[in-house]
Structure formats: structure tokens, C-alpha cells
Protein backbone atom coordinates (compact mmCIF):
# COMPACT_ATOMS: atom_id res chain seq x y z
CA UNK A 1 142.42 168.59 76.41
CA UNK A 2 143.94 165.45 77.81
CA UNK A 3 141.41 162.33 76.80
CA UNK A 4 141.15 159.55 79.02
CA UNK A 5 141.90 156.09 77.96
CA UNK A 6 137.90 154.38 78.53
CA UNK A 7 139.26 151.41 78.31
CA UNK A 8 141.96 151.11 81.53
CA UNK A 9 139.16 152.81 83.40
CA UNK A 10 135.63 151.58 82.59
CA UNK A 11 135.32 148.32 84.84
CA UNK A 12 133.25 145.66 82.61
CA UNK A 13 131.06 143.40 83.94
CA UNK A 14 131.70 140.08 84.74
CA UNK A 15 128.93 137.88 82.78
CA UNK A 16 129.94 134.24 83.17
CA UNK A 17 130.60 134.48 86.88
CA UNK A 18 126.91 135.60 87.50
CA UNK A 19 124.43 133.32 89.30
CA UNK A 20 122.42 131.02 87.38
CA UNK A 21 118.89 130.15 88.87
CA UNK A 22 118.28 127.04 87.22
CA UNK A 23 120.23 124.58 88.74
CA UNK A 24 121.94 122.59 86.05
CA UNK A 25 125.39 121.88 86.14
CA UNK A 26 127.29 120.65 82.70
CA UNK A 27 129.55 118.44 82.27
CA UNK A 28 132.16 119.86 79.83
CA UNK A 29 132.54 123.41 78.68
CA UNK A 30 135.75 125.02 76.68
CA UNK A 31 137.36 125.59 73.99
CA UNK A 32 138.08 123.11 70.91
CA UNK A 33 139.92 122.77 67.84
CA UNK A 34 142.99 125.29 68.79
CA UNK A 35 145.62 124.55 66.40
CA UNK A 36 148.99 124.60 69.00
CA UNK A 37 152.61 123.28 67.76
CA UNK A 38 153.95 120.96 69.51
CA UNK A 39 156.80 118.34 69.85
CA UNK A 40 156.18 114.67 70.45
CA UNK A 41 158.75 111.97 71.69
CA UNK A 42 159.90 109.76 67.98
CA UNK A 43 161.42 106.31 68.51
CA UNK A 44 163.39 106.57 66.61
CA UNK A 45 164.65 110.28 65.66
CA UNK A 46 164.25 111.52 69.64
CA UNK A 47 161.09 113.80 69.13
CA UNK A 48 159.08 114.80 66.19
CA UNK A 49 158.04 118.14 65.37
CA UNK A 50 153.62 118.93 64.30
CA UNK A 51 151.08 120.74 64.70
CA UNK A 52 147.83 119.66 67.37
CA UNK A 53 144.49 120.23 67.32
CA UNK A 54 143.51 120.37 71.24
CA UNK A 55 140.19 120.65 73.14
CA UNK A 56 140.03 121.87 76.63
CA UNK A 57 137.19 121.52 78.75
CA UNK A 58 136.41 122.24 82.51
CA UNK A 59 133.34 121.01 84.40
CA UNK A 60 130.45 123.85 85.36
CA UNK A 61 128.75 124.25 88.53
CA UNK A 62 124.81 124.95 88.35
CA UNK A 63 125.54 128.05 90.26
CA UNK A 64 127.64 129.74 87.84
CA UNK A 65 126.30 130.97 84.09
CA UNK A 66 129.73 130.63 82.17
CA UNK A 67 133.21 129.97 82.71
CA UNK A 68 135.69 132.19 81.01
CA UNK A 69 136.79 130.67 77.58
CA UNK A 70 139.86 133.11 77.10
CA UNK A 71 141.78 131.64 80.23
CA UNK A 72 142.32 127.84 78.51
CA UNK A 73 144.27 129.96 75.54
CA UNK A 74 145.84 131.86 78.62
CA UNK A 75 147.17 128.95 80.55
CA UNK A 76 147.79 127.13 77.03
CA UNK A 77 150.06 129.94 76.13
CA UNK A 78 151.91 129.98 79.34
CA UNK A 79 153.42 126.26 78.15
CA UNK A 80 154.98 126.87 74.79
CA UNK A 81 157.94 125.33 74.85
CA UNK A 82 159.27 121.93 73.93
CA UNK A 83 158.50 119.78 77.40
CA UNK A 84 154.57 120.36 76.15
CA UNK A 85 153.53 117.32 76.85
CA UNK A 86 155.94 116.32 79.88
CA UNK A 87 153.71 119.44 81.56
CA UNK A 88 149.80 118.15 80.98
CA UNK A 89 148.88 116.98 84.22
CA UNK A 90 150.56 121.22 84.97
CA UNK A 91 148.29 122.06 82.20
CA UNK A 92 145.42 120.96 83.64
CA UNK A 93 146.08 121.55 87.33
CA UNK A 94 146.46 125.75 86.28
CA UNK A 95 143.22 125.34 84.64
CA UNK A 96 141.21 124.09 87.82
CA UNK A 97 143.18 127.20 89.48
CA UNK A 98 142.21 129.63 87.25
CA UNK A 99 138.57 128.73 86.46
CA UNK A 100 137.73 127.35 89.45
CA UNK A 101 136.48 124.05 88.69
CA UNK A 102 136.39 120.70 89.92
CA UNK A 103 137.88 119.10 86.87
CA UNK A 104 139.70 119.94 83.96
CA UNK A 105 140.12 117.74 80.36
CA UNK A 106 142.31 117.96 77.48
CA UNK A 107 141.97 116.04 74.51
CA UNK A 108 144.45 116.69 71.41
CA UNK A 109 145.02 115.38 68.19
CA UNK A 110 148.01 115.34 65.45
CA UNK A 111 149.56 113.79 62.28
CA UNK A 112 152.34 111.38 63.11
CA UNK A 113 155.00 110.45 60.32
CA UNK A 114 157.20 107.29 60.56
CA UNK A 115 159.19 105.96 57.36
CA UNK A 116 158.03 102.38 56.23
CA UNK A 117 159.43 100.41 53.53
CA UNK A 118 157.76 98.34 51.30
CA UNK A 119 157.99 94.65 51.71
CA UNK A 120 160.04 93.22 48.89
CA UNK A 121 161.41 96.19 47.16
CA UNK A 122 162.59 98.16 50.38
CA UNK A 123 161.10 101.63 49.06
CA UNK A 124 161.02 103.90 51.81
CA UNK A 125 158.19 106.05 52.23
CA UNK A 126 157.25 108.29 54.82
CA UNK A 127 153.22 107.74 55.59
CA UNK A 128 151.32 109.31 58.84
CA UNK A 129 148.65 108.44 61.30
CA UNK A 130 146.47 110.27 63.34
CA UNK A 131 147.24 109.67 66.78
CA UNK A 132 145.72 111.52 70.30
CA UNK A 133 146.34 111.94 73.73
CA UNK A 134 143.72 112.55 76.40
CA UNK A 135 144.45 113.55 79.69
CA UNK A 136 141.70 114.70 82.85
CA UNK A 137 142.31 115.85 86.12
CA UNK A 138 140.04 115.32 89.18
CA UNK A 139 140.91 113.72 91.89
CA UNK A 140 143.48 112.02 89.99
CA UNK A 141 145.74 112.55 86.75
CA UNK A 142 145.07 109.87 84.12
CA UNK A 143 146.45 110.12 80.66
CA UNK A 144 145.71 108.04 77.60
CA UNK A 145 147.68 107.42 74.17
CA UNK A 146 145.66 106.67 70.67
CA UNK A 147 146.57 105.87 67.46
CA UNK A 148 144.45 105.18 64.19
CA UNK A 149 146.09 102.61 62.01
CA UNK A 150 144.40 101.77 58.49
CA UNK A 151 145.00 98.20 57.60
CA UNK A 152 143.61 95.72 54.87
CA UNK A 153 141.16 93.06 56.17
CA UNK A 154 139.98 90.21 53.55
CA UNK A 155 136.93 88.16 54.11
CA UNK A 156 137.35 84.51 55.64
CA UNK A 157 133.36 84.23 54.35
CA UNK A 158 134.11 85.14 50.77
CA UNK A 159 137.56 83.39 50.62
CA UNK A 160 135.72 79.91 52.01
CA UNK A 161 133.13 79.76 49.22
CA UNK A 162 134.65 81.48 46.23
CA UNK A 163 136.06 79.38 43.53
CA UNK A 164 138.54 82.13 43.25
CA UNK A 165 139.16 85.43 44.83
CA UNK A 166 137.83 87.31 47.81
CA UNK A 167 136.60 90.37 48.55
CA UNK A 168 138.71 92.45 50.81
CA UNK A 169 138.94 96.31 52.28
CA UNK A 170 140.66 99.53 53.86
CA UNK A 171 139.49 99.14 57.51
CA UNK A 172 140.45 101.43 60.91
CA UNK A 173 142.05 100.38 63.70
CA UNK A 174 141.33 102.64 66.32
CA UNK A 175 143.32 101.81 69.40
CA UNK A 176 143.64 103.79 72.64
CA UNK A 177 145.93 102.70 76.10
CA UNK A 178 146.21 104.10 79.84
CA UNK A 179 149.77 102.46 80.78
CA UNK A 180 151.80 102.51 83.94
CA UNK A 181 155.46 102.52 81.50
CA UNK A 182 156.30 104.75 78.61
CA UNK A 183 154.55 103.28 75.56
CA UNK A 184 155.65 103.92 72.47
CA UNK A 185 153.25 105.55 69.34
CA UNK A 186 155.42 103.16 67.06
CA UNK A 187 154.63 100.20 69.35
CA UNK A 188 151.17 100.71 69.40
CA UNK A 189 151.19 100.65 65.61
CA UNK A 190 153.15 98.00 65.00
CA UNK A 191 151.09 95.94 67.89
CA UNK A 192 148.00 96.84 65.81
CA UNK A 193 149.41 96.46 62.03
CA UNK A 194 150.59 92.82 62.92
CA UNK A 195 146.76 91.98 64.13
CA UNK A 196 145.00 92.60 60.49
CA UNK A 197 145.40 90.89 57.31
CA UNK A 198 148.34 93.00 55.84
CA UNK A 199 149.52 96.34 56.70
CA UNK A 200 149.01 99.27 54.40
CA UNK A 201 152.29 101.03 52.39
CA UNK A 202 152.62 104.51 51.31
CA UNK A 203 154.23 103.51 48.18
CA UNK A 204 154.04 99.81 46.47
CA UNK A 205 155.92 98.20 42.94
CA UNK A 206 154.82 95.71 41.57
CA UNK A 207 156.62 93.12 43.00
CA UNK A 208 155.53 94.38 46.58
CA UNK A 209 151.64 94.74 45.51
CA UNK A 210 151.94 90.90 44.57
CA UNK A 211 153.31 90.76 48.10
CA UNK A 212 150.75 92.35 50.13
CA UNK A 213 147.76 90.94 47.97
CA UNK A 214 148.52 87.22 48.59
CA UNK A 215 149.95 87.74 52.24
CA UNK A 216 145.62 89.26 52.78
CA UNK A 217 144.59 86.19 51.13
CA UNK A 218 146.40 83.83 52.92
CA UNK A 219 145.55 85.52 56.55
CA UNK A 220 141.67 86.58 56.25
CA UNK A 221 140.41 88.40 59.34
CA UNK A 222 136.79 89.38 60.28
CA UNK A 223 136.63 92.70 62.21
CA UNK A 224 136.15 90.51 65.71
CA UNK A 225 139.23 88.64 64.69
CA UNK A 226 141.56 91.61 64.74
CA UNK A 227 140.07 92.75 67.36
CA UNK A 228 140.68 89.97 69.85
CA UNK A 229 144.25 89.32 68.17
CA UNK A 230 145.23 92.94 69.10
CA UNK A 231 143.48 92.58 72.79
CA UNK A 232 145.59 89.25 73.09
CA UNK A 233 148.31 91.15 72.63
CA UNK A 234 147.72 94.03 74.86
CA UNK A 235 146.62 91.85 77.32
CA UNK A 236 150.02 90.84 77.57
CA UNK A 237 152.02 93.83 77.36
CA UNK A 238 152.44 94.36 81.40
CA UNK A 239 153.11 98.46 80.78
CA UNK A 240 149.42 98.57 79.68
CA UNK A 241 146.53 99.09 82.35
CA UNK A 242 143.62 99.21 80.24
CA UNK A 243 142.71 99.73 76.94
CA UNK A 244 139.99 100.32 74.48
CA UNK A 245 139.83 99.00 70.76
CA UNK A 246 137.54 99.62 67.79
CA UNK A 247 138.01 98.38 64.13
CA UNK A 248 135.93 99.87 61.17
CA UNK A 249 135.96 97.93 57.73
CA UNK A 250 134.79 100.15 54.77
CA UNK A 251 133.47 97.24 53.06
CA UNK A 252 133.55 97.02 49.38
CA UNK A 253 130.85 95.04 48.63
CA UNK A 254 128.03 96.29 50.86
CA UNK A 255 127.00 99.76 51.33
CA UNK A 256 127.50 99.90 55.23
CA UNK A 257 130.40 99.43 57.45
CA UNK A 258 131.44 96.28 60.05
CA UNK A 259 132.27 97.63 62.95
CA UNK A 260 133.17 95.26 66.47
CA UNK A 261 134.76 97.07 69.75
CA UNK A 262 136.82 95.67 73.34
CA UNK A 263 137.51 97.78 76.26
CA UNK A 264 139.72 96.00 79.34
């Protein structure tokens, strides 16, 4: 006897697209952390092969219960190829399509790798940073660049009343920029790592730690100094629209953080 296939007959229902009563619309819903390869433009070698973490989110209308979760990986799928990121605002328009929406977000994070040598010896070292884009779709496309840059920071307070010595730290520059031109993740780094008291190496000798450890004495920075050096400087970088910055210091002699923030 010939069995039917239950599975290419039975009609299942439809859950998230039934009517919800209680007239609440939200904001965001999706999927996150979806680990996607992807290829990123590299200054200096062309493009740069690694592998994303990326969020995708769609706005919900009070009338409907749910949206349908397995159409982001859907869409996502449909856009494996190297032009990735050339194709966002695509992305995101085939999202609004296919769930319906009103507005549709991405948000995705990866480990970037440039080589830096160290100051006096030349080493080279390759070191990464964690850098994002964020693009939305509504009305309009907008698209945003971020980079997190750890730095050294030494204390103009403690250098001004110490006999000798000063107390200095790791601290996080966390920098993000809508432009109208192509910025660079390498310029955005290097904007950021000249706007602290010394820049942080993946490898050091000896000659280059004595290096870095006077050239943080002899430039102390507060948190609210980098942060309106860098802003200075993004303020004058006509590509750049608007930006956002936010520096963390993981100080080492207190047991909490100094933290200062500008958005323009």
C-alpha cells in the first residue's frame, strides 16, 4: 500500500500571522548572534576575509502575534557571496518584503586584523579589533561604521602631584560614524589611537616598552580629554556626518571604571 507523504500534504497553521488582541506593537523582533562569513574592504590588502556575528530585527505591528524568524536566515542566505556588504540596504529592503514590516535593522559584528609594528624595534605583529556596522531601513537607508580601539590613558591628576610616577590604564575607545564618503576601518583607528596617551602593540622589546611608557607619561589624558581630541578631529573630517564616541578606562587604582561620551 502506497503511504502518503503527511508532510507535502498536511497544511500547518500559520501562528505568528494570527491576530493579537492586545494592542501593543514592539519595536524590534529577530534573530541575533548568526555567525555568517563575510568579506570586508582592507586598506591595504583590497578586502579581508572573517567571520560576523549579525542581528536582524524587523519592527511588529500590534495586530500581528509573531513575525516569522526563519525568513531573516532565508533572505540572509540568498546574499552569500563576496559583494555582502555592497548589498545591505538589498538586505534589508527583501526583509520588509518578505515580513511585511515597516522597518528592518541589521547590526553585525567581527574581528578585524591589521599588522602594526612596534615603535622602535619595527616588530610586526598582526593584532585585531572589534569593529561593527549597523544599517536600518525605513523611510530611508542609513548605515553606520564602528570600531573599538584599546589604548593606554595615564592620569594628568596623579602625574601633577606625584613625586614620581603615575598611575595609568587599558581604556576603550568606542567610536562609531554615519559618513557621506567611503571611510576607512584603518582611518577610524588611527583617528582614534592618535587621540589617547599611547597606542597599544601586539608585541613590545624592551627598547619599545621604554618607548611607549614615557611617550604615556609625557601626554596624560583624562577620559574627557580623548574624547574631545578625537571629536576635534572628526569634526573636521568633511566625509563624516555624525558621529558618536565613548571611552572606558579600566582604572587601576579604583575599583570602578571612568567613563565620558559625545554624539554630533
Amino acid at each position: 500500500m502506497r503511504k502518503t507523504n503527511i508532510y507535502k500534504t498536511k497544511i500547518f497553521p500559520d501562528i505568528q500571522n494570527q491576530t493579537d488582541s492586545r494592542k501593543v506593537s514592539i519595536d524590534k523582533v529577530g534573530v541575533k548572534n548568526i555567525k555568517y562569513p563575510i568579506i570586508v574592504a582592507d586598506k591595504h590588502n583590497k578586502c579581508q576575509p572573517t567571520i560576523a556575528e549579525i542581528n536582524l530585527f524587523v519592527d511588529l505591528p500590534h495586530h500581528y502575534r509573531g513575525t516569522h524568524m526563519s525568513r531573516f536566515v532565508e533572505v540572509l542566505n540568498q546574499y552569500h557571496k563576496e559583494n555582502f556588504i555592497d548589498n545591505l540596504e538589498e538586505i534589508l529592503k527583501e526583509i520588509k518584503n518578505r515580513l511585511k514590516a515597516d522597518a528592518a535593522y541589521l547590526e553585525l559584528s567581527f574581528p578585524y586584523f591589521i599588522i602594526k609594528k612596534a615603535p622602535v624595534s619595527k616588530i610586526a605583529s598582526s593584532v585585531n579589533y572589534d569593529c561593527y556596522f549597523r544599517a536600518s531601513l525605513k523611510d530611508v537607508f542609513e548605515f553606520w561604521i564602528g570600531v573599538k580601539v584599546p589604548v593606554t590613558t595615564l592620569c594628568p591628576c596623579s602625574k601633577e602631584i606625584s613625586d614620581y610616577g603615575a598611575h595609568n590604564q587599558r581604556s576603550i575607545v568606542s567610536v562609531w560614524v554615519h559618513y557621506t564618503e567611503f571611510v576607512w576601518l584603518e582611518d577610524l583607528i588611527e583617528l582614534t589611537e592618535q587621540s589617547c596617551s599611547c597606542d597599544i602593540y601586539p608585541l613590545l622589546k624592551r627598547v619599545d616598552e621604554k618607548y611607549v611608557t614615557e611617550k604615556a607619561y609625557d601626554n596624560p589624558m583624562f577620559v574627557e580629554d580623548i574624547v574631545r581630541e578625537l571629536s576635534i578631529k572628526l569634526s573636521k573630517d568633511s566625509r563624516i556626518m555624525h558621529y558618536d564616541i565613548e571611552v572606558e578606562s579600566y582604572e587601576s587604582i579604583h575599583n570602578h571604571n571612568a567613563f565620558a561620551k559625545k554624539s554630533e
